[in-house]
C-alpha atoms as a PDB file:
ATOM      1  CA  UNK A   1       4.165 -74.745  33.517  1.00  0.00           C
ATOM      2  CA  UNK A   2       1.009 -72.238  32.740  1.00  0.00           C
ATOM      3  CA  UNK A   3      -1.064 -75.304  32.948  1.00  0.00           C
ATOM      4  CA  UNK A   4      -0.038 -75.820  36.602  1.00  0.00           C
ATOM      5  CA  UNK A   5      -0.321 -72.110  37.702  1.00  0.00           C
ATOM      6  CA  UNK A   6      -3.265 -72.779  35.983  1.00  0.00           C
ATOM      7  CA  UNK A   7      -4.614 -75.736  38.139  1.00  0.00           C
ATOM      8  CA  UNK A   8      -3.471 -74.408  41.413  1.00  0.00           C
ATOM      9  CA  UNK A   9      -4.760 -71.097  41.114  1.00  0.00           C
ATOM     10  CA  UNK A  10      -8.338 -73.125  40.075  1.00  0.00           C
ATOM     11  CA  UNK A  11      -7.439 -75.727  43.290  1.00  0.00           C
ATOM     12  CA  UNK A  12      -6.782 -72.810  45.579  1.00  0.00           C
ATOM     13  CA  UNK A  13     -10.119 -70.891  44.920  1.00  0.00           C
ATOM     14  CA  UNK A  14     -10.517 -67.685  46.599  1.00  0.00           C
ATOM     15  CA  UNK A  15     -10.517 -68.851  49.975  1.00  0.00           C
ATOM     16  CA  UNK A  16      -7.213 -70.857  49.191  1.00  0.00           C
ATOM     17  CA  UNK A  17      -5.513 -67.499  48.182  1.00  0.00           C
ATOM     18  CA  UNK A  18      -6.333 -66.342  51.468  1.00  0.00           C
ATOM     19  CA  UNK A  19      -4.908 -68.486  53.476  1.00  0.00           C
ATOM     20  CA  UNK A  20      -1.682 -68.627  51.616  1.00  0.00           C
ATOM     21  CA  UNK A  21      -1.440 -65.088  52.063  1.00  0.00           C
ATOM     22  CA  UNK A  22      -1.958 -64.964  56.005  1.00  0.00           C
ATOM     23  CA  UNK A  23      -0.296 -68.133  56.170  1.00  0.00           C
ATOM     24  CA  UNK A  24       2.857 -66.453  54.553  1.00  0.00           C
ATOM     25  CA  UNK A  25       2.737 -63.421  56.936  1.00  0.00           C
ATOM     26  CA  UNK A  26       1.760 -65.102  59.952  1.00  0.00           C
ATOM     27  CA  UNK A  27       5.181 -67.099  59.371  1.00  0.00           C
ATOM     28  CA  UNK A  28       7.298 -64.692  58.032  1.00  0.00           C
ATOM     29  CA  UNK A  29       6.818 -62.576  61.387  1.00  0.00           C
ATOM     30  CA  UNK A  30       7.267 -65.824  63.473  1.00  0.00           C
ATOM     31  CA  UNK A  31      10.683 -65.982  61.685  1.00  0.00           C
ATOM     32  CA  UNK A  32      11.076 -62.076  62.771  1.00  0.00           C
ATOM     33  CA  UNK A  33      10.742 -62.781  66.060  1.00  0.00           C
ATOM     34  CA  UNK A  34      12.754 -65.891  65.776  1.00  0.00           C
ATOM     35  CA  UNK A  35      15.892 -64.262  64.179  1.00  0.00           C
ATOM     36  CA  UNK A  36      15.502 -61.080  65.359  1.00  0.00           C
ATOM     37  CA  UNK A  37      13.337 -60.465  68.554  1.00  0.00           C
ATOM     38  CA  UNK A  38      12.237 -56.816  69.310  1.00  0.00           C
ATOM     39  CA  UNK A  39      11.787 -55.157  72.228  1.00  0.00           C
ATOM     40  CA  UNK A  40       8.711 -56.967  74.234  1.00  0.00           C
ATOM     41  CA  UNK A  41       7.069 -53.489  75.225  1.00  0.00           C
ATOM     42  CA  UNK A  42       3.069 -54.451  76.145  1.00  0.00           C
ATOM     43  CA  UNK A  43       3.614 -58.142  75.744  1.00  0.00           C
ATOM     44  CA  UNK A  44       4.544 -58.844  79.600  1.00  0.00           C
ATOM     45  CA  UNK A  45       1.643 -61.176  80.133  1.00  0.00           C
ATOM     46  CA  UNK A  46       3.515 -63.412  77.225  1.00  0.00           C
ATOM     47  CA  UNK A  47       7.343 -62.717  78.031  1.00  0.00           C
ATOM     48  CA  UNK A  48       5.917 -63.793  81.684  1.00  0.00           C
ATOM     49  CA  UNK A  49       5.845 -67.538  81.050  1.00  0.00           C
ATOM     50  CA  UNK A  50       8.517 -67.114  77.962  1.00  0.00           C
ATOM     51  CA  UNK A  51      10.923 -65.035  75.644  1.00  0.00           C
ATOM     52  CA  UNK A  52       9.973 -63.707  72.020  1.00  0.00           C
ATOM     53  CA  UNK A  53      11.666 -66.621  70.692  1.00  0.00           C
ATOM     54  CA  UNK A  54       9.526 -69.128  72.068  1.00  0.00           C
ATOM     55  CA  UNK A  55       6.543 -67.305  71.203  1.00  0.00           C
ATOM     56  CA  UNK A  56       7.716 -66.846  67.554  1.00  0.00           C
ATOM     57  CA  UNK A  57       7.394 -70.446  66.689  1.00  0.00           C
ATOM     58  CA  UNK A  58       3.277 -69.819  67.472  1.00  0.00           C
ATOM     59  CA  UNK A  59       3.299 -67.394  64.840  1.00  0.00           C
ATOM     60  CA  UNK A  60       5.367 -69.803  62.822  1.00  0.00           C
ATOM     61  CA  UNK A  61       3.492 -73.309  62.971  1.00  0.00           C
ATOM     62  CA  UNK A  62      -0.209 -71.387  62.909  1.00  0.00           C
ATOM     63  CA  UNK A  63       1.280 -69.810  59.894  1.00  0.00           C
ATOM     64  CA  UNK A  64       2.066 -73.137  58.146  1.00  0.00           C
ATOM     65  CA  UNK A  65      -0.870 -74.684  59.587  1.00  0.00           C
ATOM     66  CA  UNK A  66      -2.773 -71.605  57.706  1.00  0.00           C
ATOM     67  CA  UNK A  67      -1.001 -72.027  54.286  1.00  0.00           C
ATOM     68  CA  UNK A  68      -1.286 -76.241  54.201  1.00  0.00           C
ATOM     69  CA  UNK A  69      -5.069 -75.639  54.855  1.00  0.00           C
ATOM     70  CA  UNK A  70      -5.398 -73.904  51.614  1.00  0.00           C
ATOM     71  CA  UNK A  71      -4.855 -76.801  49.794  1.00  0.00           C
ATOM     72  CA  UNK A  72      -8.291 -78.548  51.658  1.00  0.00           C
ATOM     73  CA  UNK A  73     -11.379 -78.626  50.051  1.00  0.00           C
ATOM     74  CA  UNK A  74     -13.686 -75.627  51.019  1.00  0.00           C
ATOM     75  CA  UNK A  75     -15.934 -76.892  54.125  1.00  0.00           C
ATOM     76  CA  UNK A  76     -12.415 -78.854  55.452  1.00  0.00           C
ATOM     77  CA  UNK A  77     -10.614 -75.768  55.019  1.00  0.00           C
ATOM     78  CA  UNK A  78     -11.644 -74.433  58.676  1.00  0.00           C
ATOM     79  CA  UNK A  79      -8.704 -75.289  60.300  1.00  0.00           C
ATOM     80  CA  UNK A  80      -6.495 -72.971  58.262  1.00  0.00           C
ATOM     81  CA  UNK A  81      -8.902 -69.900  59.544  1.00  0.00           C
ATOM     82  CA  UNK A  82      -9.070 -71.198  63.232  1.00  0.00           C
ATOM     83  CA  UNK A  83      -4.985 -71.647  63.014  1.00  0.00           C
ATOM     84  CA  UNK A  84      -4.743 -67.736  61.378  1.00  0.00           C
ATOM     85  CA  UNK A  85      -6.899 -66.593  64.521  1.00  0.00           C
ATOM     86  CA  UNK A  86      -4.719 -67.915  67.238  1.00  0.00           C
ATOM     87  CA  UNK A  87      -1.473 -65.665  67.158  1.00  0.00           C
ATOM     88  CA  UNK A  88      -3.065 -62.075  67.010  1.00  0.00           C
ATOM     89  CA  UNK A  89      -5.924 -63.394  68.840  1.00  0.00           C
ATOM     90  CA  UNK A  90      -3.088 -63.739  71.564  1.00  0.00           C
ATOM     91  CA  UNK A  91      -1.100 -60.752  71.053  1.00  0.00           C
ATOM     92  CA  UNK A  92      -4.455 -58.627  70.786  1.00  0.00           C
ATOM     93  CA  UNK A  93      -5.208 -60.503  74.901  1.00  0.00           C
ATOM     94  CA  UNK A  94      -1.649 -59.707  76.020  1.00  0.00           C
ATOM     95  CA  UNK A  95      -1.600 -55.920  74.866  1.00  0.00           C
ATOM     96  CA  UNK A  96      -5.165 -55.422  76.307  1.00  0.00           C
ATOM     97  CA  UNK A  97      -3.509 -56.900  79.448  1.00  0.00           C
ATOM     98  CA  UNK A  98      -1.167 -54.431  79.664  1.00  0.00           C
ATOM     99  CA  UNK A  99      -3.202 -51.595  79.351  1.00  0.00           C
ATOM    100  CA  UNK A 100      -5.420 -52.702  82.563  1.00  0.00           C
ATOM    101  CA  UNK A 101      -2.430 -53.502  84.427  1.00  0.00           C
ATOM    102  CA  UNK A 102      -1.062 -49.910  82.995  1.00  0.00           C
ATOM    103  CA  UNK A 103       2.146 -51.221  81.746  1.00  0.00           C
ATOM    104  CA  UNK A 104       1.473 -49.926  78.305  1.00  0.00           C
ATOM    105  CA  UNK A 105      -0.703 -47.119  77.474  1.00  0.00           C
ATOM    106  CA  UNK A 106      -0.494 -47.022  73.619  1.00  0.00           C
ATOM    107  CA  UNK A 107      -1.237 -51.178  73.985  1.00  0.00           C
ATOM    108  CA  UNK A 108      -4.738 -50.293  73.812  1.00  0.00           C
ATOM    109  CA  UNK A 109      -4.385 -49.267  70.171  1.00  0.00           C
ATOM    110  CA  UNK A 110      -1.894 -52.066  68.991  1.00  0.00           C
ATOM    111  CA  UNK A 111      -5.019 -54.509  70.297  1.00  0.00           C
ATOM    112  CA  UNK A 112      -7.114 -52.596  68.432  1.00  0.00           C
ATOM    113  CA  UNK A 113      -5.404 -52.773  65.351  1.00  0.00           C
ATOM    114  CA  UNK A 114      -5.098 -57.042  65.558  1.00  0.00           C
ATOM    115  CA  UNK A 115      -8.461 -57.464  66.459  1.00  0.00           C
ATOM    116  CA  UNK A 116      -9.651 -55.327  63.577  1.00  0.00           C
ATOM    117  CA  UNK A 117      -6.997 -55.546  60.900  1.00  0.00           C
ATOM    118  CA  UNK A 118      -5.989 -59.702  61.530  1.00  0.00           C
ATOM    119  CA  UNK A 119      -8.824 -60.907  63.227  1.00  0.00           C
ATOM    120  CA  UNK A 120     -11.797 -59.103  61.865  1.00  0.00           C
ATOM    121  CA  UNK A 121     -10.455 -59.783  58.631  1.00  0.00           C
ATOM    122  CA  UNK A 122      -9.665 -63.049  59.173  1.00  0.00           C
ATOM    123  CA  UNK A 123     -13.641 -63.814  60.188  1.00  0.00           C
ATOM    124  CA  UNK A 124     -14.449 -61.878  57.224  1.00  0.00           C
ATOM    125  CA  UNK A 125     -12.962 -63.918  54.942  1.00  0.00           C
ATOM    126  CA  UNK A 126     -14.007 -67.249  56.578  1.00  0.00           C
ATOM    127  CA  UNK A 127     -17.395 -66.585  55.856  1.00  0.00           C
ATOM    128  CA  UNK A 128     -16.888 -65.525  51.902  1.00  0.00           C
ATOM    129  CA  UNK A 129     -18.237 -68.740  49.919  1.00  0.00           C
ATOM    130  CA  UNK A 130     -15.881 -69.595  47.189  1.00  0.00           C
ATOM    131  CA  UNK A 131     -18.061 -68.936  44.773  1.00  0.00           C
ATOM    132  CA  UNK A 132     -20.747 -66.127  44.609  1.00  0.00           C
ATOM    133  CA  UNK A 133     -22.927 -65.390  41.833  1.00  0.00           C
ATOM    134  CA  UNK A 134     -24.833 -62.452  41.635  1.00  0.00           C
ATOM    135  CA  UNK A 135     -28.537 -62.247  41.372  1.00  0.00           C
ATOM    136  CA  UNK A 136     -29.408 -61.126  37.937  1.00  0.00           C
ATOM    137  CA  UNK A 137     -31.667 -57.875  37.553  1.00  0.00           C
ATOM    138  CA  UNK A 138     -35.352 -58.037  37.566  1.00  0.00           C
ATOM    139  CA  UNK A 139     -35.370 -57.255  33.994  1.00  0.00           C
ATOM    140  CA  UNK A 140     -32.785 -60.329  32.872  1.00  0.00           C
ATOM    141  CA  UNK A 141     -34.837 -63.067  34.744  1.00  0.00           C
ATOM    142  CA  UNK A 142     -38.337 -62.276  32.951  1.00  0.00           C
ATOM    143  CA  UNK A 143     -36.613 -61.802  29.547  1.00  0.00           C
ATOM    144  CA  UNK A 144     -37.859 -58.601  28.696  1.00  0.00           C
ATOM    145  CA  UNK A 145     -36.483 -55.452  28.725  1.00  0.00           C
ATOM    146  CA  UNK A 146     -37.105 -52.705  31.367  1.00  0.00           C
END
């Protein structure tokens, strides 16, 4: 059993964990909204076209999409980051949307917090290469001592 932890956690990489995490959350809130909707204050532009309901199973399949992709090579794996974007990418548009129309005057700060806290993060950690070495001091490279 250790040896397959083992190999998965090696498979998986840093970049792997990642996306298994967002993955996770992305479709445990889809199931939320599924099960449970809230209250759609600031998302009128979305309840517009549908219910919570509908848009739940966005959060959901981007959220599987997300965690699958973890299990791609690094370089292939850019799918699972594009897939992690899409929901608060959406919910970040539709909050901003009510704040211009004045619908929702705290909406500005929800769209705040996806763009910064899900999507800047997410863009973050699509650029991290899996591996990273750092550069050894001056002192190290020329073999002498400082």
């Amino acid at each position: 059993m250790r040896t397959a932890v083992r190999r998965l956690r090696k498979q998986l990489g840093r970049r792997g964990h990642f996306l298994v995490i967002i993955g996770g959350g992305e479709t445990c809130y889809g199931l939320s909204l599924l099960v449970d909707p809230p209250t759609a204050q600031g998302l009128g532009l979305l309840t517009h076209w549908c219910s919570l309901r509908h848009w739940s199973w966005l959060w959901i399949l981007c959220g599987l999409v997300t965690g699958l992709s973890a299990l791609l090579r690094v370089g292939r794996d850019w799918g699972g980051f594009l897939a992690a974007l899409v929901p608060p990418t959406v919910w970040a548009t539709a909050y901003t949307a009510a704040v211009v129309s004045g619908q929702y005057s705290r909406g500005a700060y929800v769209a705040l917090w996806y763009l910064t806290s899900h999507v800047g993060v997410i863009l973050w950690a699509a650029e991290v290469p899996e591996y990273s070495v750092p550069h050894a001091p001056r002192s190290a490279r020329k073999g002498g001592s400082p």
